[in-house]
Protein backbone atom coordinates (compact mmCIF):
# COMPACT_ATOMS: atom_id res chain seq x y z
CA UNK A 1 -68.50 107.81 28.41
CA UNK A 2 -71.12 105.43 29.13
CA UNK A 3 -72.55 104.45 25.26
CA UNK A 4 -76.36 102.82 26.51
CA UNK A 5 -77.92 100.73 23.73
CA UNK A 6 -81.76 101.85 23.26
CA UNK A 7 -83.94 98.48 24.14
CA UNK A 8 -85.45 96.56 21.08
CA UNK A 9 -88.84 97.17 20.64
CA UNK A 10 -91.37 94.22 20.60
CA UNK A 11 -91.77 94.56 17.06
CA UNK A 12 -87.93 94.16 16.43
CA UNK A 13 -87.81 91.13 18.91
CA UNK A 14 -90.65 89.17 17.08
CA UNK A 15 -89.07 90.18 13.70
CA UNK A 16 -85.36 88.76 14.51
CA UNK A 17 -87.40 85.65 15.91
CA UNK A 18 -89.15 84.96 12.91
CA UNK A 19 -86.55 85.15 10.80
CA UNK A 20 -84.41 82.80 12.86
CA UNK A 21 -87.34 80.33 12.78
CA UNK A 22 -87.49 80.94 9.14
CA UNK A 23 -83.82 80.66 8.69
CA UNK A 24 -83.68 77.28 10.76
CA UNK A 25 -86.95 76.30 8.93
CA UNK A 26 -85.52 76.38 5.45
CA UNK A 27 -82.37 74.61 6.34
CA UNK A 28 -84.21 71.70 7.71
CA UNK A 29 -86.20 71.59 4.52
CA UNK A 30 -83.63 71.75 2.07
CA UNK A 31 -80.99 69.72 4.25
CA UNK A 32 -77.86 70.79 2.10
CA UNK A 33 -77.03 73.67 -0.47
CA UNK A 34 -78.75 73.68 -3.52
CA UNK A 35 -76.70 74.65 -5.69
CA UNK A 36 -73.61 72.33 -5.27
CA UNK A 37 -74.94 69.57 -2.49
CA UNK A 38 -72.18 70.49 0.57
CA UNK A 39 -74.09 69.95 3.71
CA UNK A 40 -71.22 72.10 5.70
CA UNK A 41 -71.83 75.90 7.10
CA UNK A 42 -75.33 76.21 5.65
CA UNK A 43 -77.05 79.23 5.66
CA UNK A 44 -80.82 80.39 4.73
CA UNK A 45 -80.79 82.62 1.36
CA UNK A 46 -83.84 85.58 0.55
CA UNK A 47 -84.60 84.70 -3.01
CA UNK A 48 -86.05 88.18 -3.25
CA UNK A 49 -84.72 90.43 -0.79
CA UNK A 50 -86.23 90.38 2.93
CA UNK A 51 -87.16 94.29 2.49
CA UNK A 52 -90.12 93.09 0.66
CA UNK A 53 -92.67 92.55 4.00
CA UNK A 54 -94.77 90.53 1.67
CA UNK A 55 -92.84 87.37 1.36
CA UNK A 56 -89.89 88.30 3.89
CA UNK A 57 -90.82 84.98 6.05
CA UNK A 58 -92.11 82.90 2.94
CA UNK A 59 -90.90 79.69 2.84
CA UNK A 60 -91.47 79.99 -0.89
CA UNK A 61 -88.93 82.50 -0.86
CA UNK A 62 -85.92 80.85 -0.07
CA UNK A 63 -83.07 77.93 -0.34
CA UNK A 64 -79.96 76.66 1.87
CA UNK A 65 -76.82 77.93 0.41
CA UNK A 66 -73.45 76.82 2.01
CA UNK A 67 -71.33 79.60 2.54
CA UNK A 68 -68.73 79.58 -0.43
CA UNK A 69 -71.98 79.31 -2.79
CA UNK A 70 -73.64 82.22 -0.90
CA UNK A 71 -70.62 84.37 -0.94
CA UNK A 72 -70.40 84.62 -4.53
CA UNK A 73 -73.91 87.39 -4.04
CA UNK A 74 -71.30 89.34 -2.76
CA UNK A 75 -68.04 88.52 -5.10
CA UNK A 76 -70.21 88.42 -8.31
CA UNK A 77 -73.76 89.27 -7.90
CA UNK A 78 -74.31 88.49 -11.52
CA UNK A 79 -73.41 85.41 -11.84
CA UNK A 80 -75.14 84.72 -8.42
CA UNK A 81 -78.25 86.14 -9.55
CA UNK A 82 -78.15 83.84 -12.62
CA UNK A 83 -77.16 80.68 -10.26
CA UNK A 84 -80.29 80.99 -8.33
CA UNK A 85 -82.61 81.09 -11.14
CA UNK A 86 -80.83 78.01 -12.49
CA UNK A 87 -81.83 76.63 -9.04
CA UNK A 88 -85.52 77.54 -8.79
CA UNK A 89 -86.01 78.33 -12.80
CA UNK A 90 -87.12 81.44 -14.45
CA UNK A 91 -90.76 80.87 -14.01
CA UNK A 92 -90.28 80.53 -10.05
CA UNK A 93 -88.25 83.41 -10.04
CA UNK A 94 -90.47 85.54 -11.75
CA UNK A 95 -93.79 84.21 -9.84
CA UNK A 96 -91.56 85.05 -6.81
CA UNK A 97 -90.73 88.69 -8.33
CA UNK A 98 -94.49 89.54 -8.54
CA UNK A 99 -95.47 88.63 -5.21
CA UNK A 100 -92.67 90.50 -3.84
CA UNK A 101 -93.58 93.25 -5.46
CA UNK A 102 -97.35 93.26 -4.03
CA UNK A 103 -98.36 95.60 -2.27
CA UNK A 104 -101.25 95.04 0.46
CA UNK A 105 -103.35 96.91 3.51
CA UNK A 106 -103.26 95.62 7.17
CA UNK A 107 -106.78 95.20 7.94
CA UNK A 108 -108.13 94.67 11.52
């Protein structure tokens, strides 16, 4: 049984590019993790989650996490959530939670 993957469309090619640029872009900025200083296995971090088109490549919207730190979203999303707004402060968070949450028309 020959199992064919379908091609990505354009749209999916551009999206996985700009979130790699994105990705790469907010690791140069930030140069370590924020929340304890390790510069090893860094990754990029969605403040608010990607699904939300408005700020999905914002720069605003995220922070380097190494991966022990970013792990704990998964272990103990709680505590997580609360470690990231002691990054970024509650203010941030919640100017970042409105935006997010905006919804807009494509115009051409």
């Amino acid at each position: 049984m020959d199992l064919k993957r379908k091609p990505k469309t354009d749209r999916k090619k551009l999206d996985k590019d700009l979130l790699e640029l994105w990705s790469k872009a907010t690791r140069l900025r930030d140069g370590k993790c924020k929340n304890c200083g390790s510069d090893q296995r860094l990754s990029a971090h969605h403040i608010r989650v990607k699904q939300h088109s408005i700020t999905r490549y914002s720069l605003e919207n995220s922070l380097t996490l190494c991966w022990p730190c970013h792990s704990l979203q998964k272990l103990n999303s709680e505590r997580f959530h609360d470690m990231v707004i002691g990054i970024i402060g509650i203010e941030e968070y919640e100017r970042l939670k409105k935006i997010s949450n905006m919804t807009y028309k494509w115009s051409l």
